[in-house]
PDB file of N, CA and C in Angstrom:
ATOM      1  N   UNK A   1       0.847  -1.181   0.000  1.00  0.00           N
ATOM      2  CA  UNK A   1       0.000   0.000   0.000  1.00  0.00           C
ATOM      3  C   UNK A   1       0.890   1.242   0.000  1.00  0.00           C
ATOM      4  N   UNK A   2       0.680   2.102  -0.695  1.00  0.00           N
ATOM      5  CA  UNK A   2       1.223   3.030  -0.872  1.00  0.00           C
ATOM      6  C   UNK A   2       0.802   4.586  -0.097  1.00  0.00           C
ATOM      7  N   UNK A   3       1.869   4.604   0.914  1.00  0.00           N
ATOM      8  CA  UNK A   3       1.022   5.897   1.794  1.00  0.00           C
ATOM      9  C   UNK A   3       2.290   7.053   1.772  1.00  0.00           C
ATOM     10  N   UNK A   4       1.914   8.240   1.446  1.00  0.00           N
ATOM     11  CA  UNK A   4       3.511   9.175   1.137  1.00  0.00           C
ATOM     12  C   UNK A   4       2.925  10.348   2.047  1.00  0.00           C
ATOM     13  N   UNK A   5       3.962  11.013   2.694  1.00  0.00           N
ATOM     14  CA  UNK A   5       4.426  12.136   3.470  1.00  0.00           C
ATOM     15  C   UNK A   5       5.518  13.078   2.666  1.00  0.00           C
ATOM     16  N   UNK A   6       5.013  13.786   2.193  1.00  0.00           N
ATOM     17  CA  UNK A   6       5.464  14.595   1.168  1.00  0.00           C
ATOM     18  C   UNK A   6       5.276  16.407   1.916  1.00  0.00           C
ATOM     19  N   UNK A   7       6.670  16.732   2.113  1.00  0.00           N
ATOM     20  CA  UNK A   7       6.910  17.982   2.411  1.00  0.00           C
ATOM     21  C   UNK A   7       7.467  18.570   1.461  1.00  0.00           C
ATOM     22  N   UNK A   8       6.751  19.786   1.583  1.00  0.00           N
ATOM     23  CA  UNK A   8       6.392  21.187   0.360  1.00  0.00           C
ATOM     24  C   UNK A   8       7.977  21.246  -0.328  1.00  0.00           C
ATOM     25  N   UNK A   9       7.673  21.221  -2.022  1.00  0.00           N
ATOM     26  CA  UNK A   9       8.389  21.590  -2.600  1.00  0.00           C
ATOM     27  C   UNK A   9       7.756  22.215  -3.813  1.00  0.00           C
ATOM     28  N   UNK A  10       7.734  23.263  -4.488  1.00  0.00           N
ATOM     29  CA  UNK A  10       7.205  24.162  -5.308  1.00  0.00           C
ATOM     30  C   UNK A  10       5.661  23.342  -6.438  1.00  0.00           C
ATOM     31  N   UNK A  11       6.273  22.422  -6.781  1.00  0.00           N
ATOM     32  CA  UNK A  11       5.632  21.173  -7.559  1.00  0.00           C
ATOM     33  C   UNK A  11       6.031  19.918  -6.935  1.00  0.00           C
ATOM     34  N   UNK A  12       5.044  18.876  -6.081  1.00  0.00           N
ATOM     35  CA  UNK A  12       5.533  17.957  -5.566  1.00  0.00           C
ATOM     36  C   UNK A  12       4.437  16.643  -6.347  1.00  0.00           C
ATOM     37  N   UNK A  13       4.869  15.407  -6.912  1.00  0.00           N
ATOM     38  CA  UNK A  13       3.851  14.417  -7.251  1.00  0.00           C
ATOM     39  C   UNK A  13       3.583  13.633  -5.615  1.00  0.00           C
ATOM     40  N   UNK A  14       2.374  13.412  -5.621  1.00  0.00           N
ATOM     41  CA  UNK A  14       1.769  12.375  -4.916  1.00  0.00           C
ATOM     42  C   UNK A  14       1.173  11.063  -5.451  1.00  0.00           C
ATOM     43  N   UNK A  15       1.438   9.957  -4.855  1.00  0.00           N
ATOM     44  CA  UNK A  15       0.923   8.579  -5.254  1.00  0.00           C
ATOM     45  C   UNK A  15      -0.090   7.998  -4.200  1.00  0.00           C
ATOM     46  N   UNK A  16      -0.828   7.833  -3.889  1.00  0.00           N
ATOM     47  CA  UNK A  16      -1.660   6.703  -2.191  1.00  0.00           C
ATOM     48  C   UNK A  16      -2.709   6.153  -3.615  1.00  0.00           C
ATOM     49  N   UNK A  17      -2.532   4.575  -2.481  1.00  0.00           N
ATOM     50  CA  UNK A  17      -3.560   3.535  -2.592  1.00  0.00           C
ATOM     51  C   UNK A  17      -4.882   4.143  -2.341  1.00  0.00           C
ATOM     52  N   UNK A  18      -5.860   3.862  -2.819  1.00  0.00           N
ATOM     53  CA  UNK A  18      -7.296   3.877  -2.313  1.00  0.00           C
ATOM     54  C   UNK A  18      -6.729   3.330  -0.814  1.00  0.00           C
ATOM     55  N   UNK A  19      -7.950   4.113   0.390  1.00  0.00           N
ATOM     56  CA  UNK A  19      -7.820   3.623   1.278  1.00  0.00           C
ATOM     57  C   UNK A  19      -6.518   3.971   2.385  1.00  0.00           C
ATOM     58  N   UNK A  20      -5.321   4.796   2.086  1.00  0.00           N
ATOM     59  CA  UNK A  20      -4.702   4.830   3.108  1.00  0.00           C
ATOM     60  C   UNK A  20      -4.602   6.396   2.691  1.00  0.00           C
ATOM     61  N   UNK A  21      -3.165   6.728   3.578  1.00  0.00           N
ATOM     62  CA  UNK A  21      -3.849   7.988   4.130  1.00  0.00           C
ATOM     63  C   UNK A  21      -2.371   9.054   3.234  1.00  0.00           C
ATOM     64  N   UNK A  22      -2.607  10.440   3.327  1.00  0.00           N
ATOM     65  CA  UNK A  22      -1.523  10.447   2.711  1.00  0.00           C
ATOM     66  C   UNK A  22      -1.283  11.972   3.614  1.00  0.00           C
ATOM     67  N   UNK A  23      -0.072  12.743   3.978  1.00  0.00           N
ATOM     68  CA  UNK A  23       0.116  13.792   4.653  1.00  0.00           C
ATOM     69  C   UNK A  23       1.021  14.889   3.334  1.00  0.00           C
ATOM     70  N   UNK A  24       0.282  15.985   3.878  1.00  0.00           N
ATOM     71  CA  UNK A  24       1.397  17.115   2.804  1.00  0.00           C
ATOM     72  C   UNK A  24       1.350  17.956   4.099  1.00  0.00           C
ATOM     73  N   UNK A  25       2.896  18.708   3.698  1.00  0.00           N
ATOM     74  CA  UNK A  25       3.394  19.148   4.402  1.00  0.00           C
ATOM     75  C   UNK A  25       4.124  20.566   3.778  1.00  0.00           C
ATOM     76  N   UNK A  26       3.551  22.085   4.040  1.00  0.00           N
ATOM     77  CA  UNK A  26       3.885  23.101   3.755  1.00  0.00           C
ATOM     78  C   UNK A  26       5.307  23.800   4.472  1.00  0.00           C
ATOM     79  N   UNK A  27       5.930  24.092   4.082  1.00  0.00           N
ATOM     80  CA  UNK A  27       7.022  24.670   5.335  1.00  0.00           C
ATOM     81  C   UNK A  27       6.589  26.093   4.967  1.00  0.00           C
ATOM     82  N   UNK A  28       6.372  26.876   6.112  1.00  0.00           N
ATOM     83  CA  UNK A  28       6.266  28.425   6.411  1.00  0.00           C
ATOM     84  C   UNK A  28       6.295  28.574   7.765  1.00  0.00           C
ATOM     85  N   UNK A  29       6.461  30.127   7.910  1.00  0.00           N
ATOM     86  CA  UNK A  29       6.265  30.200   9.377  1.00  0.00           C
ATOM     87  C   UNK A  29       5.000  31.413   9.734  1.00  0.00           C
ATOM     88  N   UNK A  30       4.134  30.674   9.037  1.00  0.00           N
ATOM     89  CA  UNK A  30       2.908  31.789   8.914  1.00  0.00           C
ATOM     90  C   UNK A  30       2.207  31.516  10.260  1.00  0.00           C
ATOM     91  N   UNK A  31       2.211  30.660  10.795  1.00  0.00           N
ATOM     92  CA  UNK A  31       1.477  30.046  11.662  1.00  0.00           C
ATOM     93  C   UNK A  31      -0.342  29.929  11.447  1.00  0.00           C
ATOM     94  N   UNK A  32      -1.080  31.206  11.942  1.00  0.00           N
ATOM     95  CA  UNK A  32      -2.731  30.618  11.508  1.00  0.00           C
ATOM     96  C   UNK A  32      -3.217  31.492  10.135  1.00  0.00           C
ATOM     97  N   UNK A  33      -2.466  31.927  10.046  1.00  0.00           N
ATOM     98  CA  UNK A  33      -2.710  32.679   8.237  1.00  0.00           C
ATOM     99  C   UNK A  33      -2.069  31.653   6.949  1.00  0.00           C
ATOM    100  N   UNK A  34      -2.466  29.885   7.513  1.00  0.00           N
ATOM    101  CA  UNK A  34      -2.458  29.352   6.213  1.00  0.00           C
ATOM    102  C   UNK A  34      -3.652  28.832   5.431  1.00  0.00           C
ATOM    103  N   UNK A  35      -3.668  28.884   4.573  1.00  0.00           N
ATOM    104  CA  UNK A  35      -5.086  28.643   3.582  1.00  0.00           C
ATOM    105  C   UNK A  35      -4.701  26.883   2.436  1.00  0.00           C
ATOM    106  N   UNK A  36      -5.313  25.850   3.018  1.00  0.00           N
ATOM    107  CA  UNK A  36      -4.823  25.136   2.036  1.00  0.00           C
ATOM    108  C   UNK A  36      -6.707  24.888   1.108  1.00  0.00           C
ATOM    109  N   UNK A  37      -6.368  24.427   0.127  1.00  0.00           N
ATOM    110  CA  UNK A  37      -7.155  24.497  -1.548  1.00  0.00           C
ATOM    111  C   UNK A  37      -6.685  23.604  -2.253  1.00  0.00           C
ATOM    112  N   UNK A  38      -8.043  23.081  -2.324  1.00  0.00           N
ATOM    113  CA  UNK A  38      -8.200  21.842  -3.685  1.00  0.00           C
ATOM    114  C   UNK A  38      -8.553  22.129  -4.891  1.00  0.00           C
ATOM    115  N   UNK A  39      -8.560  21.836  -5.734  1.00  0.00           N
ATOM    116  CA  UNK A  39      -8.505  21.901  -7.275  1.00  0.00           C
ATOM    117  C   UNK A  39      -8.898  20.601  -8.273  1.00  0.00           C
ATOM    118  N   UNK A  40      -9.895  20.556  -8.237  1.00  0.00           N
ATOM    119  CA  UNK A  40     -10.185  19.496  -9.102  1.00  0.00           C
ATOM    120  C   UNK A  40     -10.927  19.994 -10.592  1.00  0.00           C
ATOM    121  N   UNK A  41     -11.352  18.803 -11.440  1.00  0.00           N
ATOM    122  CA  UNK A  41     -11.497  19.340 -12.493  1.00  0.00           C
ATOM    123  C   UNK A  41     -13.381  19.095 -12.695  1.00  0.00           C
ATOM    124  N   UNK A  42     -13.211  18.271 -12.116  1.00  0.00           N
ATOM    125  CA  UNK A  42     -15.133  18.016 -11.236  1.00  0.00           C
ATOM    126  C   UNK A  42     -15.505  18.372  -9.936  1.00  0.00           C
ATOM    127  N   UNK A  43     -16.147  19.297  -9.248  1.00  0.00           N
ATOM    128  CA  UNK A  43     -16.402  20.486 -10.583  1.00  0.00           C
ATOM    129  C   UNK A  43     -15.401  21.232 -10.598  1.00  0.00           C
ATOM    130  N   UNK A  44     -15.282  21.917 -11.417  1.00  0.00           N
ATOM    131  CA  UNK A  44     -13.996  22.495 -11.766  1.00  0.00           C
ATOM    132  C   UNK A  44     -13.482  23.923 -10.517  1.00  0.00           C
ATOM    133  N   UNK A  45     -14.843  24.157  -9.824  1.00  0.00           N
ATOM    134  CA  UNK A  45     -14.298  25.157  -9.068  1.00  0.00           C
ATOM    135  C   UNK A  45     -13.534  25.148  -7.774  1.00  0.00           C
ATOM    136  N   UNK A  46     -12.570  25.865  -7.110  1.00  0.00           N
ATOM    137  CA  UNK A  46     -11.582  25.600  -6.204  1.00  0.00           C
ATOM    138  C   UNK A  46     -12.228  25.696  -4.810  1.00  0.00           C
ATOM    139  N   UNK A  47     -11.900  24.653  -3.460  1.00  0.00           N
ATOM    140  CA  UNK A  47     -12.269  24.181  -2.514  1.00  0.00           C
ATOM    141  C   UNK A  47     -11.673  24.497  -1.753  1.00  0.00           C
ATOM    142  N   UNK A  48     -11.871  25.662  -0.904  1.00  0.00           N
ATOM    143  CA  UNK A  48     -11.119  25.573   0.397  1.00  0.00           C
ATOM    144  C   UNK A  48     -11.464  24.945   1.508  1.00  0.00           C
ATOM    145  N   UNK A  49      -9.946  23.904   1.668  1.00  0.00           N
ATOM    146  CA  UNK A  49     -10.211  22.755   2.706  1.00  0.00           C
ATOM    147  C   UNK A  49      -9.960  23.698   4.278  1.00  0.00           C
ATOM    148  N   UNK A  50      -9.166  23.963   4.430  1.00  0.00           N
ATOM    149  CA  UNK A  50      -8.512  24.701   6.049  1.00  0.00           C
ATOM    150  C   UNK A  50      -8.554  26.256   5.602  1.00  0.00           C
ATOM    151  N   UNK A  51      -8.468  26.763   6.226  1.00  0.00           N
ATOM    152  CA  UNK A  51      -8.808  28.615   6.524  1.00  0.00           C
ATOM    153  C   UNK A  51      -8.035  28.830   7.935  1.00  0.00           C
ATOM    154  N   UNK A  52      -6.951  29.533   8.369  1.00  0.00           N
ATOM    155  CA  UNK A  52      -6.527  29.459   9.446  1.00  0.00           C
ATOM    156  C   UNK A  52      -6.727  28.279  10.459  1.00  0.00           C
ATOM    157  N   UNK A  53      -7.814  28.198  11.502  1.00  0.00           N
ATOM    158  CA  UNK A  53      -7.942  27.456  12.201  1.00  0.00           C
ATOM    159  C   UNK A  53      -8.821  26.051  11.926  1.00  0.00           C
ATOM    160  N   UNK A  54      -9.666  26.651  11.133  1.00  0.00           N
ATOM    161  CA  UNK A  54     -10.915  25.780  10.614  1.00  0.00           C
ATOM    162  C   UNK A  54     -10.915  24.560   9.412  1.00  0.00           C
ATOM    163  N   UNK A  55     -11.497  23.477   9.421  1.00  0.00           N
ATOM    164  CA  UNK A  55     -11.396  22.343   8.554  1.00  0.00           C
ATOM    165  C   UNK A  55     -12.391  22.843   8.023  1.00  0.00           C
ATOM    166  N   UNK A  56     -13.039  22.957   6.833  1.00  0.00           N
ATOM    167  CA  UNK A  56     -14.310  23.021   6.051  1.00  0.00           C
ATOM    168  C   UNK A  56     -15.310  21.623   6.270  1.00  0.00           C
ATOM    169  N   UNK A  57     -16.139  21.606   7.038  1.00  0.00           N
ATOM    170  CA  UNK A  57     -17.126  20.415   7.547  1.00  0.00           C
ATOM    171  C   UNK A  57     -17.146  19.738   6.561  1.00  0.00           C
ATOM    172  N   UNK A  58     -17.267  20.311   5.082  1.00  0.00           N
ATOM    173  CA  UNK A  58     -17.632  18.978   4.221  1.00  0.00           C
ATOM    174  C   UNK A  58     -16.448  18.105   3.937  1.00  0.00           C
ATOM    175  N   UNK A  59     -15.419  17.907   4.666  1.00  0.00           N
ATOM    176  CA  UNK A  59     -14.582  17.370   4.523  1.00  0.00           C
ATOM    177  C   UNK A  59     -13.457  16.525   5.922  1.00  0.00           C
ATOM    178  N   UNK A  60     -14.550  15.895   6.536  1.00  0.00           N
ATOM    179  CA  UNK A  60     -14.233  15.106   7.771  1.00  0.00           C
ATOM    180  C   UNK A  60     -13.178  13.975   7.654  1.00  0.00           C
ATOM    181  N   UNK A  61     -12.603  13.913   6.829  1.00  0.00           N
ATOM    182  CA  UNK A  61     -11.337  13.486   6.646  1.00  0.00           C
ATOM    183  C   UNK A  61     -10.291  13.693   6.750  1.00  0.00           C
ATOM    184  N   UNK A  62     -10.247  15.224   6.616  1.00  0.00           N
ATOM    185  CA  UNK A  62      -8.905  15.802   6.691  1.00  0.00           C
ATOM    186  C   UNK A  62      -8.642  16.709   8.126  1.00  0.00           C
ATOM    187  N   UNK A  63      -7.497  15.824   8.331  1.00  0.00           N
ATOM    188  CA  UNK A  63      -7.156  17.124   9.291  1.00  0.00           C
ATOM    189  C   UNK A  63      -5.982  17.709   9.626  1.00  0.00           C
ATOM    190  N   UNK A  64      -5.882  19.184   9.773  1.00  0.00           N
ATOM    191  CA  UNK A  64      -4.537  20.246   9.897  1.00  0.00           C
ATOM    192  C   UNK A  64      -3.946  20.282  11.509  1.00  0.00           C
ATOM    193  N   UNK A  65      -2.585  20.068  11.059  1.00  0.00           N
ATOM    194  CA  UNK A  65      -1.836  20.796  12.383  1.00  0.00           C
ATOM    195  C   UNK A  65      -0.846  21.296  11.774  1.00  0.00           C
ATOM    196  N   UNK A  66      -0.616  22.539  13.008  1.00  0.00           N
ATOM    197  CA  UNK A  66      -0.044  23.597  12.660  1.00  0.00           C
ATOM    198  C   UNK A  66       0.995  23.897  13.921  1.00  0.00           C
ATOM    199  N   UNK A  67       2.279  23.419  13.293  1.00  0.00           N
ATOM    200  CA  UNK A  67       3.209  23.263  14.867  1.00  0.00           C
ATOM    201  C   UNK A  67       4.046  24.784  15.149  1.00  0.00           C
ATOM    202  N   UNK A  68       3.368  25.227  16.346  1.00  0.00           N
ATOM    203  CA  UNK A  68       3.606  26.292  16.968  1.00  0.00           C
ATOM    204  C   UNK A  68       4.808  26.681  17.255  1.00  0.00           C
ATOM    205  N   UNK A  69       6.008  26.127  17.230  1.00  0.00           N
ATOM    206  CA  UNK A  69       7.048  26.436  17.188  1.00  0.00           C
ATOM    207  C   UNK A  69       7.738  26.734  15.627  1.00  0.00           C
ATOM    208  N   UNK A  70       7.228  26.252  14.835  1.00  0.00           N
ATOM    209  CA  UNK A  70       7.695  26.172  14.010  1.00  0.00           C
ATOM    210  C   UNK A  70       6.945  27.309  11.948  1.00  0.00           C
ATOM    211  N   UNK A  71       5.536  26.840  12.703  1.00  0.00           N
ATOM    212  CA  UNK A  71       4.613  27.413  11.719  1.00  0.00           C
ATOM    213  C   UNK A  71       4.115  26.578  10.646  1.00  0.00           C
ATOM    214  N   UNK A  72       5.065  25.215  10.288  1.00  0.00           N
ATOM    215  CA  UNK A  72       4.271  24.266   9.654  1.00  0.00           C
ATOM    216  C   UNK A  72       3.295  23.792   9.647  1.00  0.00           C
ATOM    217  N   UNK A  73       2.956  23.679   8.537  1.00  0.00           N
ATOM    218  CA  UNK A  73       1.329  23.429   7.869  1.00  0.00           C
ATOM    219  C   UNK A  73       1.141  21.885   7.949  1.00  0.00           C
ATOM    220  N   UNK A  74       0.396  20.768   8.232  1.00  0.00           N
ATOM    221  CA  UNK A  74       0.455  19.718   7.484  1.00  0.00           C
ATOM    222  C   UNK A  74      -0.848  19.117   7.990  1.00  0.00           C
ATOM    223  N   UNK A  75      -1.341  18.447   6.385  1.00  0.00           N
ATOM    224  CA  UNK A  75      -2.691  18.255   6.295  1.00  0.00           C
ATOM    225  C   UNK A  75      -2.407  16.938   5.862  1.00  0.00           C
ATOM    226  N   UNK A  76      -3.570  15.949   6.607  1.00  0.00           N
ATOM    227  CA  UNK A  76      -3.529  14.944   6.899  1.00  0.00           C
ATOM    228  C   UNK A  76      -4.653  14.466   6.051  1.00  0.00           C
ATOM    229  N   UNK A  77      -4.946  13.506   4.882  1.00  0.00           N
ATOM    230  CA  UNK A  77      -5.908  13.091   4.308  1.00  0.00           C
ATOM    231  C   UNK A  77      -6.376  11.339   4.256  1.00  0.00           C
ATOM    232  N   UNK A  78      -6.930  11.046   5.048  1.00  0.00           N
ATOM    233  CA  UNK A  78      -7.167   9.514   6.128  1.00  0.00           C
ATOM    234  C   UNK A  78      -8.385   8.967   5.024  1.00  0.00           C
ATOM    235  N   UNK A  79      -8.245   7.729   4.811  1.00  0.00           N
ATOM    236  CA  UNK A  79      -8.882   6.738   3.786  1.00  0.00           C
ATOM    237  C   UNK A  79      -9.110   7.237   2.849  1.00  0.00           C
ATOM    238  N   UNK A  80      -8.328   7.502   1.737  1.00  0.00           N
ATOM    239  CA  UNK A  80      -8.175   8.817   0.585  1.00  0.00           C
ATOM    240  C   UNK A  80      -9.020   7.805  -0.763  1.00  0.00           C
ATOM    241  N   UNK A  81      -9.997   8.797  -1.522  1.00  0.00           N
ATOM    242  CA  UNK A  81     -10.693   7.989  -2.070  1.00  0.00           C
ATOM    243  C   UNK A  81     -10.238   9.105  -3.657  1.00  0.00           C
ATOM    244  N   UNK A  82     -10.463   7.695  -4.825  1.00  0.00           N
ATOM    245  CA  UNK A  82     -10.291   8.793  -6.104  1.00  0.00           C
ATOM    246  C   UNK A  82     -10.978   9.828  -6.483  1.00  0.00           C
ATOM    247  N   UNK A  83     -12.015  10.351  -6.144  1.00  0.00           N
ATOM    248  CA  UNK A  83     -12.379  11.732  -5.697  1.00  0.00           C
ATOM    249  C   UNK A  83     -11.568  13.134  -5.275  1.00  0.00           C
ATOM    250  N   UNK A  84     -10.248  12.224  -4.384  1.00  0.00           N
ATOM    251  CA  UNK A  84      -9.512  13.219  -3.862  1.00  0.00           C
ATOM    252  C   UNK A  84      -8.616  13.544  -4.730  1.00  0.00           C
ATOM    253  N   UNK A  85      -8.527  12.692  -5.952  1.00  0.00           N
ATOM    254  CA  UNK A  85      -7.347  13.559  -6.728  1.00  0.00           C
ATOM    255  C   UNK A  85      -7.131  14.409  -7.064  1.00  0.00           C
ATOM    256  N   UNK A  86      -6.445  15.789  -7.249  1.00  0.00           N
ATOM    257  CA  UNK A  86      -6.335  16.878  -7.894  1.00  0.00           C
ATOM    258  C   UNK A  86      -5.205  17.698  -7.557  1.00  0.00           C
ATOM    259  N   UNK A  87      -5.136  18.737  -7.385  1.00  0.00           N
ATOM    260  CA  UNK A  87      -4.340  19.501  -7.077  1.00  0.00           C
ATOM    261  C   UNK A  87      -4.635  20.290  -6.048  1.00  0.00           C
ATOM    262  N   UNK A  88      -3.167  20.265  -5.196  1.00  0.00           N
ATOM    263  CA  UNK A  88      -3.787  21.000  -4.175  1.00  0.00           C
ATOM    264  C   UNK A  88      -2.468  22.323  -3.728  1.00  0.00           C
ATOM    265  N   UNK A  89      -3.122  23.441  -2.993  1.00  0.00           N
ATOM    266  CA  UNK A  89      -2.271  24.355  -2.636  1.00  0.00           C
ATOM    267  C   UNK A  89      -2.341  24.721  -1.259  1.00  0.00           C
ATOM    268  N   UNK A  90      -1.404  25.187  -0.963  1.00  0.00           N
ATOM    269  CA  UNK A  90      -0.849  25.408   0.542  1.00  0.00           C
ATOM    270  C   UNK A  90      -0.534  27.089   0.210  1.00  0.00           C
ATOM    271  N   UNK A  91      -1.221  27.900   0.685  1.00  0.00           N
ATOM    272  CA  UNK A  91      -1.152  29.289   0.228  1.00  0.00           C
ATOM    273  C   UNK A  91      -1.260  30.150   1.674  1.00  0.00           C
ATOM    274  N   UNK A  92      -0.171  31.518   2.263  1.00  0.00           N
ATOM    275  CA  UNK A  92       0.062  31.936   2.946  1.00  0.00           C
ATOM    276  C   UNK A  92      -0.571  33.664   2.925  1.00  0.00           C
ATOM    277  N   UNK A  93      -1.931  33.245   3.852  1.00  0.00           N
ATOM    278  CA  UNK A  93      -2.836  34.909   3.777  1.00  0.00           C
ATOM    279  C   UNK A  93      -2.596  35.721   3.950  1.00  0.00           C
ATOM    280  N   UNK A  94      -2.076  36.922   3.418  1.00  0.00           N
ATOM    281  CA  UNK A  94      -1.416  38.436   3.721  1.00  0.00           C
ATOM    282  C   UNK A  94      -2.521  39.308   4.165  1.00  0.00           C
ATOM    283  N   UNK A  95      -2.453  40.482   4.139  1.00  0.00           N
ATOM    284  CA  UNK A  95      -3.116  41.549   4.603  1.00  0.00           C
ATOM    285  C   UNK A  95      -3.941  41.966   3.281  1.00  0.00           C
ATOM    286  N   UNK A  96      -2.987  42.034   1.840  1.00  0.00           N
ATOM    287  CA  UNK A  96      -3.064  42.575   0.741  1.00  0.00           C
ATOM    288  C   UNK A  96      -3.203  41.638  -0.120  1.00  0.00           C
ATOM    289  N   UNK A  97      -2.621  40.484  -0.312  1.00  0.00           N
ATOM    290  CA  UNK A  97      -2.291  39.521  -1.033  1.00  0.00           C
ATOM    291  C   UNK A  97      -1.762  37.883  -0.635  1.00  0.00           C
ATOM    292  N   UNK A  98      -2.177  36.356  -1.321  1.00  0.00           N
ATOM    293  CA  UNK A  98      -1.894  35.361  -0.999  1.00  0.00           C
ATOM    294  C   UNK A  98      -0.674  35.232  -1.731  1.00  0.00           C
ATOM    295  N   UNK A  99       0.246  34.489  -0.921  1.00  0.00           N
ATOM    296  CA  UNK A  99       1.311  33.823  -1.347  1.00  0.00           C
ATOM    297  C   UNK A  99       1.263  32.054  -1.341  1.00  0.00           C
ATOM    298  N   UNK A 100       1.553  31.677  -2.516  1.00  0.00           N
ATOM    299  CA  UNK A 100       1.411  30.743  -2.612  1.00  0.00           C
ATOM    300  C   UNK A 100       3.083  29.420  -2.309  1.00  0.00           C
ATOM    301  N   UNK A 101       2.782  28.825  -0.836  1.00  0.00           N
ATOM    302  CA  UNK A 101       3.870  28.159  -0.879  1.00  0.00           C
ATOM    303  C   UNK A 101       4.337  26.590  -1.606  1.00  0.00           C
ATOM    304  N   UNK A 102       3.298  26.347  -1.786  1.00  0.00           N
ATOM    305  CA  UNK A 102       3.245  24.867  -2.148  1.00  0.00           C
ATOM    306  C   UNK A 102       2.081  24.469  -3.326  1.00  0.00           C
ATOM    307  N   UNK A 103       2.753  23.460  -4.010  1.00  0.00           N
ATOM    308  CA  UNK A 103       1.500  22.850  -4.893  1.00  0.00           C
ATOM    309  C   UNK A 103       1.681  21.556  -4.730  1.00  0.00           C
ATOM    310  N   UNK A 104       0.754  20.666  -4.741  1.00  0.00           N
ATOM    311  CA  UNK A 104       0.752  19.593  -4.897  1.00  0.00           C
ATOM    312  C   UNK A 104      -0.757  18.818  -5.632  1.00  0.00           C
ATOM    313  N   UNK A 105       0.388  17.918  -6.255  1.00  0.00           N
ATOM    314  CA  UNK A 105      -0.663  17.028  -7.623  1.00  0.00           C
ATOM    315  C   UNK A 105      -0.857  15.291  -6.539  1.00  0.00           C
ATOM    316  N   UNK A 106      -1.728  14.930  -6.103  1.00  0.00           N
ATOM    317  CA  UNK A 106      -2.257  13.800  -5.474  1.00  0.00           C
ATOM    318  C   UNK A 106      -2.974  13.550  -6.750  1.00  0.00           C
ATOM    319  N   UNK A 107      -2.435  11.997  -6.628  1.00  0.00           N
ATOM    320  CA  UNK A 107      -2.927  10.569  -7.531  1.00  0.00           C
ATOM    321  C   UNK A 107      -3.182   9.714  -6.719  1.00  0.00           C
ATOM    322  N   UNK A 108      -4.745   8.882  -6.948  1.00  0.00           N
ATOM    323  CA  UNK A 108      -4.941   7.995  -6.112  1.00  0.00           C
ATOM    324  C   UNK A 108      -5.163   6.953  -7.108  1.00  0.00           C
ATOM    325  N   UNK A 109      -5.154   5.916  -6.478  1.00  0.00           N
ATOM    326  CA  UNK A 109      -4.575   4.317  -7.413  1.00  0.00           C
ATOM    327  C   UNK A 109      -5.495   3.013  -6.742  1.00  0.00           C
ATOM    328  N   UNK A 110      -6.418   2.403  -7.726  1.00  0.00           N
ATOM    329  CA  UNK A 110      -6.583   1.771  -7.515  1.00  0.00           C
ATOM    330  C   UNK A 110      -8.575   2.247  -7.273  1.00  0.00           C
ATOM    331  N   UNK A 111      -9.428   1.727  -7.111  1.00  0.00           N
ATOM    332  CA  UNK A 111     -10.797   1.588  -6.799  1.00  0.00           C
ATOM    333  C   UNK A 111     -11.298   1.973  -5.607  1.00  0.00           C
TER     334      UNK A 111
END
């Protein structure tokens, strides 16, 4: 079974089995001004999963910690189904403007 922990690199590939779990991992030191976002192509419009503190309810699977010493982001996605594939971003909320730290492309495999 294929389960990956993949910390932020500009463009990162992801692989998980149906069924296990897979972690991404942003490095910043934004602490609660991170915004992570899904991207799929059904429907095509963009999903925000976490908002500073908050998980978006429709999505009881996932869940963020955000280590206080440090400011890392990392979102945890538990019995990952092909639904979840797409693209996803790890983006840092300014006052004026988002910065975007991370992208990541999740592939899920298998039924």
């Amino acid at each position: 079974m294929v389960a990956d922990t993949v910390i932020s690199g500009k463009n990162s590939d992801v692989r998980a089995d149906v069924n296990s779990s897979v972690t991404l991992t942003c490095v910043t030191t934004a602490r609660d001004n991170v915004r992570w976002t899904l991207y799929r192509e059904i429907p095509p419009a963009p999903v925000t999963l976490f908002n500073g503190f908050k998980v978006n309810p429709k999505f009881p699977r996932i869940r963020v910690k955000i280590d206080e010493d440090t400011g890392h982001s990392e979102m945890m996605i538990r019995n990952v189904h092909s639904k979840d594939s797409g693209n996803y971003s790890c983006k840092v909320i300014g006052s004026n403007t988002d910065h975007v730290v991370s992208y990541f492309t999740l592939t899920v495999i298998g039924q």
